[in-house]
Protein backbone atom coordinates (compact mmCIF):
# COMPACT_ATOMS: atom_id res chain seq x y z
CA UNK A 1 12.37 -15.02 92.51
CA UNK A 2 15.76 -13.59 93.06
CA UNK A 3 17.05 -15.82 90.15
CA UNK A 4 14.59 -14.91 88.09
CA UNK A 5 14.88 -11.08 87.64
CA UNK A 6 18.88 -11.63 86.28
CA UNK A 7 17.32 -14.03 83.80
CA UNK A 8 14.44 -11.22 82.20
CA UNK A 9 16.97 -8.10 82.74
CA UNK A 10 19.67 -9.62 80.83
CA UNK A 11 17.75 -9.90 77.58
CA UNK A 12 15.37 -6.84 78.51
CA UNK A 13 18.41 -4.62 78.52
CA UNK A 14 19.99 -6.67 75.84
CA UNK A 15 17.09 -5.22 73.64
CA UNK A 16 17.01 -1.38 74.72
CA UNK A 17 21.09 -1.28 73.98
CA UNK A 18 20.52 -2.63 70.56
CA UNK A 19 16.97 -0.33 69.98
CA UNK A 20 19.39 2.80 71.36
CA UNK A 21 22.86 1.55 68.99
CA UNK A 22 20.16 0.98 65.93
CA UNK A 23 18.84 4.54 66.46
CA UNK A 24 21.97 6.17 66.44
CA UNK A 25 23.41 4.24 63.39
CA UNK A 26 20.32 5.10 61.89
CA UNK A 27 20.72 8.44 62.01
CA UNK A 28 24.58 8.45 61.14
CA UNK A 29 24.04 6.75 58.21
CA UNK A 30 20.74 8.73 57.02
CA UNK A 31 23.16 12.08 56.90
CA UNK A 32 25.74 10.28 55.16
CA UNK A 33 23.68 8.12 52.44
CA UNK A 34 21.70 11.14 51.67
CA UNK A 35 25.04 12.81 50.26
CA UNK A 36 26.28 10.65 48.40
CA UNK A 37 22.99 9.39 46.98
CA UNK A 38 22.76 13.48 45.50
CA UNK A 39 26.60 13.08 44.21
CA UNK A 40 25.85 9.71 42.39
CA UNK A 41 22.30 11.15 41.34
CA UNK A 42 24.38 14.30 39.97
CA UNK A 43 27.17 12.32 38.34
CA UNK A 44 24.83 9.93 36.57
CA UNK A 45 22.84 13.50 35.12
CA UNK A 46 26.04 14.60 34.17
CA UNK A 47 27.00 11.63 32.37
CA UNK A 48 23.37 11.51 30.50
CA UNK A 49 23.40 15.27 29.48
CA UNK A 50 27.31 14.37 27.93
CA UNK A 51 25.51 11.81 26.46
CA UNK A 52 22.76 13.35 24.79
CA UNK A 53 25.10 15.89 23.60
CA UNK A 54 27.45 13.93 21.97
CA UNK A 55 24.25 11.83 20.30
CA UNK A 56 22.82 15.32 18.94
CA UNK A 57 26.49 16.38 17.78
CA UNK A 58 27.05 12.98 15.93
CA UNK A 59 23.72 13.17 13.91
CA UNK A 60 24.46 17.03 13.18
CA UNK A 61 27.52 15.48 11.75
CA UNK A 62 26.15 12.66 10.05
CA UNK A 63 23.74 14.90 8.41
CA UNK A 64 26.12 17.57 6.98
CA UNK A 65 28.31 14.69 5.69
CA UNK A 66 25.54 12.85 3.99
CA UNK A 67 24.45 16.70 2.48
CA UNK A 68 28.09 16.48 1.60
CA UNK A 69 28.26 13.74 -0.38
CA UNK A 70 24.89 14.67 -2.36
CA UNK A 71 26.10 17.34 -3.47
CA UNK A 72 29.67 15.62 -4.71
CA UNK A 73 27.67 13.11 -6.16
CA UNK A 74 25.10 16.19 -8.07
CA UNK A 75 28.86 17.65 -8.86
CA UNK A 76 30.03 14.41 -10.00
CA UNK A 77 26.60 13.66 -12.23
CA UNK A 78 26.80 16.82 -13.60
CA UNK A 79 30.60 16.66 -14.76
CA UNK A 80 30.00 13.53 -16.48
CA UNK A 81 27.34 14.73 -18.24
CA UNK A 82 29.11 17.79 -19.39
CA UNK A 83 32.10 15.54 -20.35
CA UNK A 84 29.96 13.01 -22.23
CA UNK A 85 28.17 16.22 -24.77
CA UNK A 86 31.59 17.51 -24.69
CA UNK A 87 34.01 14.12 -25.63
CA UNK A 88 31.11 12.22 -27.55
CA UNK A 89 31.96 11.43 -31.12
CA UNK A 90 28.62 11.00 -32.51
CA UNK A 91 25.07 11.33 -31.66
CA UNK A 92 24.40 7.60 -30.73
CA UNK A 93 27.26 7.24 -28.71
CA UNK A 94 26.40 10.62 -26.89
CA UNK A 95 23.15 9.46 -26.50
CA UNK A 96 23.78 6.32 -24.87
CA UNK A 97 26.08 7.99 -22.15
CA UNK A 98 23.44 10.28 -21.33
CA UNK A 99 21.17 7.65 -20.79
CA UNK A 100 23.96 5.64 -18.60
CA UNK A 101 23.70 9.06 -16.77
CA UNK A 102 20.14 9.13 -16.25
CA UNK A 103 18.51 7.73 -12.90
CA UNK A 104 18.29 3.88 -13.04
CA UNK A 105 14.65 3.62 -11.64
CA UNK A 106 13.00 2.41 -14.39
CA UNK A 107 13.82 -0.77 -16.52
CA UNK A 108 15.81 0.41 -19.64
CA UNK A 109 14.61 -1.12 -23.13
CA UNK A 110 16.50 -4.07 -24.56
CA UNK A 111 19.78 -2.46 -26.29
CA UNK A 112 21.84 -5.47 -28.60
CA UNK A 113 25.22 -4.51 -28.85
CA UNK A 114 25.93 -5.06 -32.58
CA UNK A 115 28.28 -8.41 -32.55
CA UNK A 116 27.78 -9.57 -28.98
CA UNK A 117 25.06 -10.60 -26.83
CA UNK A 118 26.36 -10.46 -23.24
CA UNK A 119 25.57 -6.73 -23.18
CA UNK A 120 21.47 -6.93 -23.17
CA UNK A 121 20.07 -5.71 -20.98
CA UNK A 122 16.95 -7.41 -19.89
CA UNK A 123 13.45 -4.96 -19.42
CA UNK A 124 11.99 -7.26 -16.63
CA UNK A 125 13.46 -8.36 -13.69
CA UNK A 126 14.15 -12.07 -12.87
CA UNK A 127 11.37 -13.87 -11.02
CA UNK A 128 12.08 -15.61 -7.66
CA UNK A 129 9.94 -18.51 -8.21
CA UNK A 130 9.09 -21.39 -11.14
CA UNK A 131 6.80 -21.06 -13.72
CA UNK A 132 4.28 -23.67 -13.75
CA UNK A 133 2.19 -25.08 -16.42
CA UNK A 134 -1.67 -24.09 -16.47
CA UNK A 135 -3.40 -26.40 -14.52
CA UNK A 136 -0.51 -27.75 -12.23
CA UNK A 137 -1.41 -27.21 -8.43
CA UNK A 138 0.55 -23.97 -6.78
CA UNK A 139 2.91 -24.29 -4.28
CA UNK A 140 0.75 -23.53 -1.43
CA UNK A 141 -1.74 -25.98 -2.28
CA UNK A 142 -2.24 -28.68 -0.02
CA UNK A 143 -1.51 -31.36 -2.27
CA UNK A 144 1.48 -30.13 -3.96
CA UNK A 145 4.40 -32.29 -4.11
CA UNK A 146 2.07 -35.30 -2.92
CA UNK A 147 1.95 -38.15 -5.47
CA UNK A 148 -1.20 -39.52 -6.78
């Protein structure tokens, strides 16, 4: 028996030094970690709220620019117009650079320059697919492009 009790008070006291050294790191490193856990928490809201700023300063930029440049283009729009009932020689010729002024959002009528035909300009817009004959299967048809 007297060999026995070194052999269970080794490891017994083993495990109440490391219970009392894990408590008392423990506790160092909760005061510490708390700390510098608050710092990096108040660093990374100081980087966000620089952040957001600079976000809402760049689209309050953005948008006075692009009010900016509406109004040089309603400055530009208007000078030409001015110009072109100003410098115009005749009527037609006025007329025509008004209408080259006016918005381009609906298809213009088909204008034939009087000796050449590479000015028309067409009043429908090119299709992006082939015409096919009446009758003919359409593309999505599960026998197109099959041979009979």
């Amino acid at each position: 028996m007297e060999q026995s009790l070194p052999i269970w008070l080794i490891p017994t006291l083993t495990l109440v030094g490391g219970i009392i050294i894990g408590v008392i790191l423990a506790r160092v490193l909760q005061r510490t970690a708390p700390g510098q856990t608050q710092r990096q928490l108040d660093e990374l809201q100081e980087r966000f709220d620089s952040y957001q700023s600079e976000v809402v300063t760049h689209f309050n930029t953005t948008a006075n620019l692009v009010k900016k440049l509406t109004q040089n283009y309603q400055d530009v729009q208007e000078h030409l117009s001015v110009g072109a009932e100003r410098l115009a020689l005749d009527e037609v010729t006025r007329e025509r650079l008004m209408a080259s002024l006016v918005d381009d959002t609906k298809p213009r009528e088909r204008i034939r320059a009087p000796q050449d035909s590479q000015f028309d300009i067409a009043t429908e817009p090119p299709r992006d697919y082939a015409q096919k004959k009446e009758g003919d299967p359409s593309m999505l048809a599960e026998g197109y492009g099959l041979k009979r």
